[in-house]
N, C-alpha and C. Protein backbone atom coordinates (compact mmCIF):
# COMPACT_ATOMS: atom_id res chain seq x y z
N UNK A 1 0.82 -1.20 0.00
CA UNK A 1 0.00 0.00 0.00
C UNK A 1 0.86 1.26 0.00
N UNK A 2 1.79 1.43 1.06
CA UNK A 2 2.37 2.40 0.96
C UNK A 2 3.55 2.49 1.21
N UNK A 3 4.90 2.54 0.30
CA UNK A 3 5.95 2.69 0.35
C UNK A 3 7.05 2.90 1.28
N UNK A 4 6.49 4.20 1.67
CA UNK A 4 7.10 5.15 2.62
C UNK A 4 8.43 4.57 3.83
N UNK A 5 7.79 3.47 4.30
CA UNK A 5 9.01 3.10 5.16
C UNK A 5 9.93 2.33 4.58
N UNK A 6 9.48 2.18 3.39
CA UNK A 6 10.89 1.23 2.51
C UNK A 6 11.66 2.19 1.79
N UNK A 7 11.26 3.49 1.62
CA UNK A 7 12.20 4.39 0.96
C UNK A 7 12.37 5.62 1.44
N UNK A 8 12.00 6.09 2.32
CA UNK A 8 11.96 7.34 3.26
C UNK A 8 12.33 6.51 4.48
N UNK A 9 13.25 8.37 5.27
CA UNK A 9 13.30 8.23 6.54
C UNK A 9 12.98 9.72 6.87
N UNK A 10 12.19 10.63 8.12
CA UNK A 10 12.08 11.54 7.68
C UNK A 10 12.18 12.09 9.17
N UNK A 11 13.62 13.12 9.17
CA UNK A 11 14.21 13.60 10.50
C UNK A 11 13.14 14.61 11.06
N UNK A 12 12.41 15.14 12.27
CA UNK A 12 11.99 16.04 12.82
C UNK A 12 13.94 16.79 13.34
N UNK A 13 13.23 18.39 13.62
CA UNK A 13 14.40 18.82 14.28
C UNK A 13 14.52 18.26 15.80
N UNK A 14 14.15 17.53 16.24
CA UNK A 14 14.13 17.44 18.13
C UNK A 14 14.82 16.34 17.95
N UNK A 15 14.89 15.12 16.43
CA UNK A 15 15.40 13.80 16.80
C UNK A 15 15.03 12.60 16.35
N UNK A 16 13.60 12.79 16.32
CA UNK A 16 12.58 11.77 15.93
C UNK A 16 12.91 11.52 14.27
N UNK A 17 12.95 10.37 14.45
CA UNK A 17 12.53 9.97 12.85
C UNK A 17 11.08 8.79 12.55
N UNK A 18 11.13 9.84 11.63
CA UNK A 18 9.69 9.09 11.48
C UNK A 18 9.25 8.47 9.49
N UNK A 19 8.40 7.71 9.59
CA UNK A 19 8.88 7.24 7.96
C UNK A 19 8.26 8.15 6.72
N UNK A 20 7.18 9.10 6.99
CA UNK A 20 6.76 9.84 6.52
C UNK A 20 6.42 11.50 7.13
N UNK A 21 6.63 12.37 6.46
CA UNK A 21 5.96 13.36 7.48
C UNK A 21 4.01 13.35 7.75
N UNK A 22 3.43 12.43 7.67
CA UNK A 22 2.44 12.07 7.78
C UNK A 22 1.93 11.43 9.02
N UNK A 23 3.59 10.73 9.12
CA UNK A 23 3.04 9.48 10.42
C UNK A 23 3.97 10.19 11.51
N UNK A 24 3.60 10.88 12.10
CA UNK A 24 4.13 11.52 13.48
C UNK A 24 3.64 10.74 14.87
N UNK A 25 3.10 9.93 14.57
CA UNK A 25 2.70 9.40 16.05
C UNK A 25 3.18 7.85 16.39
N UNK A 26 4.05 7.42 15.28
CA UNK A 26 4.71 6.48 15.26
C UNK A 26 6.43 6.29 14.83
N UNK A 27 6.63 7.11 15.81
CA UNK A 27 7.94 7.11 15.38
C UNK A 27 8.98 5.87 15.13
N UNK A 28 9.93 5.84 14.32
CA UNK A 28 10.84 4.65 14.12
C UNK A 28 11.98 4.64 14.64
N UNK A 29 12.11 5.85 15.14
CA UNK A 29 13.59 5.99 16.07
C UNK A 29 13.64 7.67 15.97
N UNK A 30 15.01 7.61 16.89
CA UNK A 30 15.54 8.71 17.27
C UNK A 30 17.21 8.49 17.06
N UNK A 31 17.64 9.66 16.05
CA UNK A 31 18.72 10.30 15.96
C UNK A 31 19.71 10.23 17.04
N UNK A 32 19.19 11.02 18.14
CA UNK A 32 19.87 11.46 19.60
C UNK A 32 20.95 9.78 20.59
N UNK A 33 19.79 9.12 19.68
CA UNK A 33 20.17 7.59 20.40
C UNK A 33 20.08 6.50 19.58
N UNK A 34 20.09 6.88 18.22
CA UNK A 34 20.28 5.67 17.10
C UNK A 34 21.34 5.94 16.03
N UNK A 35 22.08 4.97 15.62
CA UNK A 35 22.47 4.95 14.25
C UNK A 35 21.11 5.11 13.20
N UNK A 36 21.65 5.66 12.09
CA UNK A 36 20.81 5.58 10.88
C UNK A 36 20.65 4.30 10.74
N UNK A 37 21.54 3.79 10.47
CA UNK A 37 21.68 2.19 9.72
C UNK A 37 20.71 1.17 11.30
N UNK A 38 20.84 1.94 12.38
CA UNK A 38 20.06 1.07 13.36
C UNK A 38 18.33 1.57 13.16
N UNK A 39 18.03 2.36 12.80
CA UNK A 39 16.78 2.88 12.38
C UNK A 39 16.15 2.21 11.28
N UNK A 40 17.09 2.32 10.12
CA UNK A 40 16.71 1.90 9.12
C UNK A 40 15.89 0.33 9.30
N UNK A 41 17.06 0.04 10.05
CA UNK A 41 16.84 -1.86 10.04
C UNK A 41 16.20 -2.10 11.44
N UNK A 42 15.51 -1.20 12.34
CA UNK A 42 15.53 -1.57 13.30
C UNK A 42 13.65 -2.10 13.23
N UNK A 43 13.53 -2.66 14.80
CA UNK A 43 12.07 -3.17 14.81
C UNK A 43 10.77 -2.36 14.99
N UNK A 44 11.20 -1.12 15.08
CA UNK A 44 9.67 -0.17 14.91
C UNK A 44 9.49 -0.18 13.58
N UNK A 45 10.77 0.18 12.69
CA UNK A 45 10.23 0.48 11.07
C UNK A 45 10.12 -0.90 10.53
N UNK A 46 10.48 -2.24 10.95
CA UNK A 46 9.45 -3.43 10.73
C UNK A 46 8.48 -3.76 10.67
N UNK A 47 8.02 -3.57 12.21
CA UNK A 47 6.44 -3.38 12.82
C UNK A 47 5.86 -2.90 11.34
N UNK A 48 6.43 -1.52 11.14
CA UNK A 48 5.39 -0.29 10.35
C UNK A 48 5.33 -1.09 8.94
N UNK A 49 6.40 -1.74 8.29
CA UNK A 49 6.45 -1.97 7.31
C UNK A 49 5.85 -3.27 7.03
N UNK A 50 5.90 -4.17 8.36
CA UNK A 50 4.39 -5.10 8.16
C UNK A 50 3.43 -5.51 7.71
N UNK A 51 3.02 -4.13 9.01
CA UNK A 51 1.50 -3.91 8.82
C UNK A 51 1.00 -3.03 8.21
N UNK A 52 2.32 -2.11 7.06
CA UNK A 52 1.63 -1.65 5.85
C UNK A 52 1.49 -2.70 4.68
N UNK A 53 2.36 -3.35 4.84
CA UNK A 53 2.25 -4.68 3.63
C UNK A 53 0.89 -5.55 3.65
N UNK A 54 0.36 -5.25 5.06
CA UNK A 54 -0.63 -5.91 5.13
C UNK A 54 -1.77 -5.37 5.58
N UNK A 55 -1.51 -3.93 4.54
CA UNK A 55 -3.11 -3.21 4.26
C UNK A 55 -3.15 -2.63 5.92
N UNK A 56 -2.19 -2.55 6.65
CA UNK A 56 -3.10 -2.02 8.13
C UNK A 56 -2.25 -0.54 8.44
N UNK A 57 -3.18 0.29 8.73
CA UNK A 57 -2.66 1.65 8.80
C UNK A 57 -2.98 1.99 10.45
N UNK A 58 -2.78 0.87 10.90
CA UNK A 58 -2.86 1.73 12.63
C UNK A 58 -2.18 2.01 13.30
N UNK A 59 -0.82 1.63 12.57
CA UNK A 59 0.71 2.29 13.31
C UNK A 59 1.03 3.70 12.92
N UNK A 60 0.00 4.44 13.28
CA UNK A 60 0.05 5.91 13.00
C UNK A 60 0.18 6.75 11.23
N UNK A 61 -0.45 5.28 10.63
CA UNK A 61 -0.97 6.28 10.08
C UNK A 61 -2.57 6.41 9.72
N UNK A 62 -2.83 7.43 10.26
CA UNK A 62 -4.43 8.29 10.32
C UNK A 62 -4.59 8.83 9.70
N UNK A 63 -3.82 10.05 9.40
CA UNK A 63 -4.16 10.58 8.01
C UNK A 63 -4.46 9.80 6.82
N UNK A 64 -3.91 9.37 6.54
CA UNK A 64 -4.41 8.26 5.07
C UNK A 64 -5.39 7.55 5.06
N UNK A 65 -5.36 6.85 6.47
CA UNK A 65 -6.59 6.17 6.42
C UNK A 65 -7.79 7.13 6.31
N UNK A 66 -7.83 8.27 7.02
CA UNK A 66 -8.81 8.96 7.14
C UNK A 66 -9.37 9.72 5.81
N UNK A 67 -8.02 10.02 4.94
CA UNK A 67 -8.31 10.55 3.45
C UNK A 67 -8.92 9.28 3.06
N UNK A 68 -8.63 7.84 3.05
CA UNK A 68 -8.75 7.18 2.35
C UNK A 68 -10.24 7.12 2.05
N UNK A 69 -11.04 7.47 3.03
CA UNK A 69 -12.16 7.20 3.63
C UNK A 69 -12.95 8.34 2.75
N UNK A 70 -12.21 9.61 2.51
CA UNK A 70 -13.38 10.60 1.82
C UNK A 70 -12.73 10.54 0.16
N UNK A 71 -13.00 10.63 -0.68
CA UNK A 71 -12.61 10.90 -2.03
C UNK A 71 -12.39 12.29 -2.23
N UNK A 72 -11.26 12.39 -2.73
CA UNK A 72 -10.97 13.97 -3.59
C UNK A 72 -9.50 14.60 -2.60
N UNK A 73 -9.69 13.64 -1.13
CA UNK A 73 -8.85 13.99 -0.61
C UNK A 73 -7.19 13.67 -0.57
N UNK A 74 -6.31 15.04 -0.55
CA UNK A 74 -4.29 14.60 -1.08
C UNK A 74 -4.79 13.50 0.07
N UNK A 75 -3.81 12.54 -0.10
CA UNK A 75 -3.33 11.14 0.55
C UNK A 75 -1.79 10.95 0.28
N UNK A 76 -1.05 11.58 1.52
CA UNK A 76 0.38 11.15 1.23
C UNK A 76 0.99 10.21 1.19
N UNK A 77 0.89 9.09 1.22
CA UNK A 77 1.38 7.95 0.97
C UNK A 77 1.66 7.77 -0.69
N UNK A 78 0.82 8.33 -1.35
CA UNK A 78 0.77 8.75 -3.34
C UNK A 78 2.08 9.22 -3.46
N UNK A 79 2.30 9.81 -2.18
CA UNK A 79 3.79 10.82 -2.62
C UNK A 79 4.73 9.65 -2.86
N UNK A 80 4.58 8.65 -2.78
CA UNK A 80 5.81 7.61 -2.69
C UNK A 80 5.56 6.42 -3.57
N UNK A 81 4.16 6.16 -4.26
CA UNK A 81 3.78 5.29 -5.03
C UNK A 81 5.13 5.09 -6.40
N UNK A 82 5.96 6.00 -6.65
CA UNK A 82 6.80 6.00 -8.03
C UNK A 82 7.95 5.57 -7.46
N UNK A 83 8.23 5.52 -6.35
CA UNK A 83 9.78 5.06 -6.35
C UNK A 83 9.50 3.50 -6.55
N UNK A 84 10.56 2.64 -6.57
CA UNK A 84 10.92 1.09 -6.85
C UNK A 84 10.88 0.63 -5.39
N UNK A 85 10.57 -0.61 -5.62
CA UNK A 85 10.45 -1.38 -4.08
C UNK A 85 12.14 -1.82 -4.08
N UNK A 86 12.74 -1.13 -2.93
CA UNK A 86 13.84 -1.85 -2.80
C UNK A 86 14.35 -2.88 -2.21
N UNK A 87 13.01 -3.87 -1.70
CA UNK A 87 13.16 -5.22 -1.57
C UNK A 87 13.88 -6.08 -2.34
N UNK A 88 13.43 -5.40 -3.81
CA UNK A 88 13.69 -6.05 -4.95
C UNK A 88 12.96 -6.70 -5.83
């Protein structure tokens, strides 16, 4: 469904990284106390990347789901539909 944690990482200034600027309430780590490379690979942005694989948007992300819900409405997760799955 939605990309985002397989190809974004997306710094707040305080630390937080989070996989979209959309999903703020699920953060995947923190800067202050992570490697990148421990973020990247670590088990929150698993979790997220899960249970986006499997259609479930309740690891913060609301917004989308909630656009998903009215028609006509931006849905950021689109922002990421063009890049390549770098699963492979």
């Amino acid at each position: 469904m939605c990309k985002a944690p397989f190809v974004n990482l997306d710094f707040d200034p305080h630390g937080d990284v989070n996989a979209c600027c959309a999903n703020i309430l699920f953060p995947v780590g923190d800067v202050r106390t992570m490697t990148v490379d421990e973020i990247w690979n670590g088990e929150r942005v698993a979790l997220l990347r899960s249970a986006l694989s499997a259609g479930d948007l309740s690891l913060g992300c609301s917004i989308c789901a909630h656009r998903l819900r009215h028609d006509g409405a931006e849905r950021p997760f689109e922002t990421y539909a063009g890049f390549g799955d770098p699963r492979g």
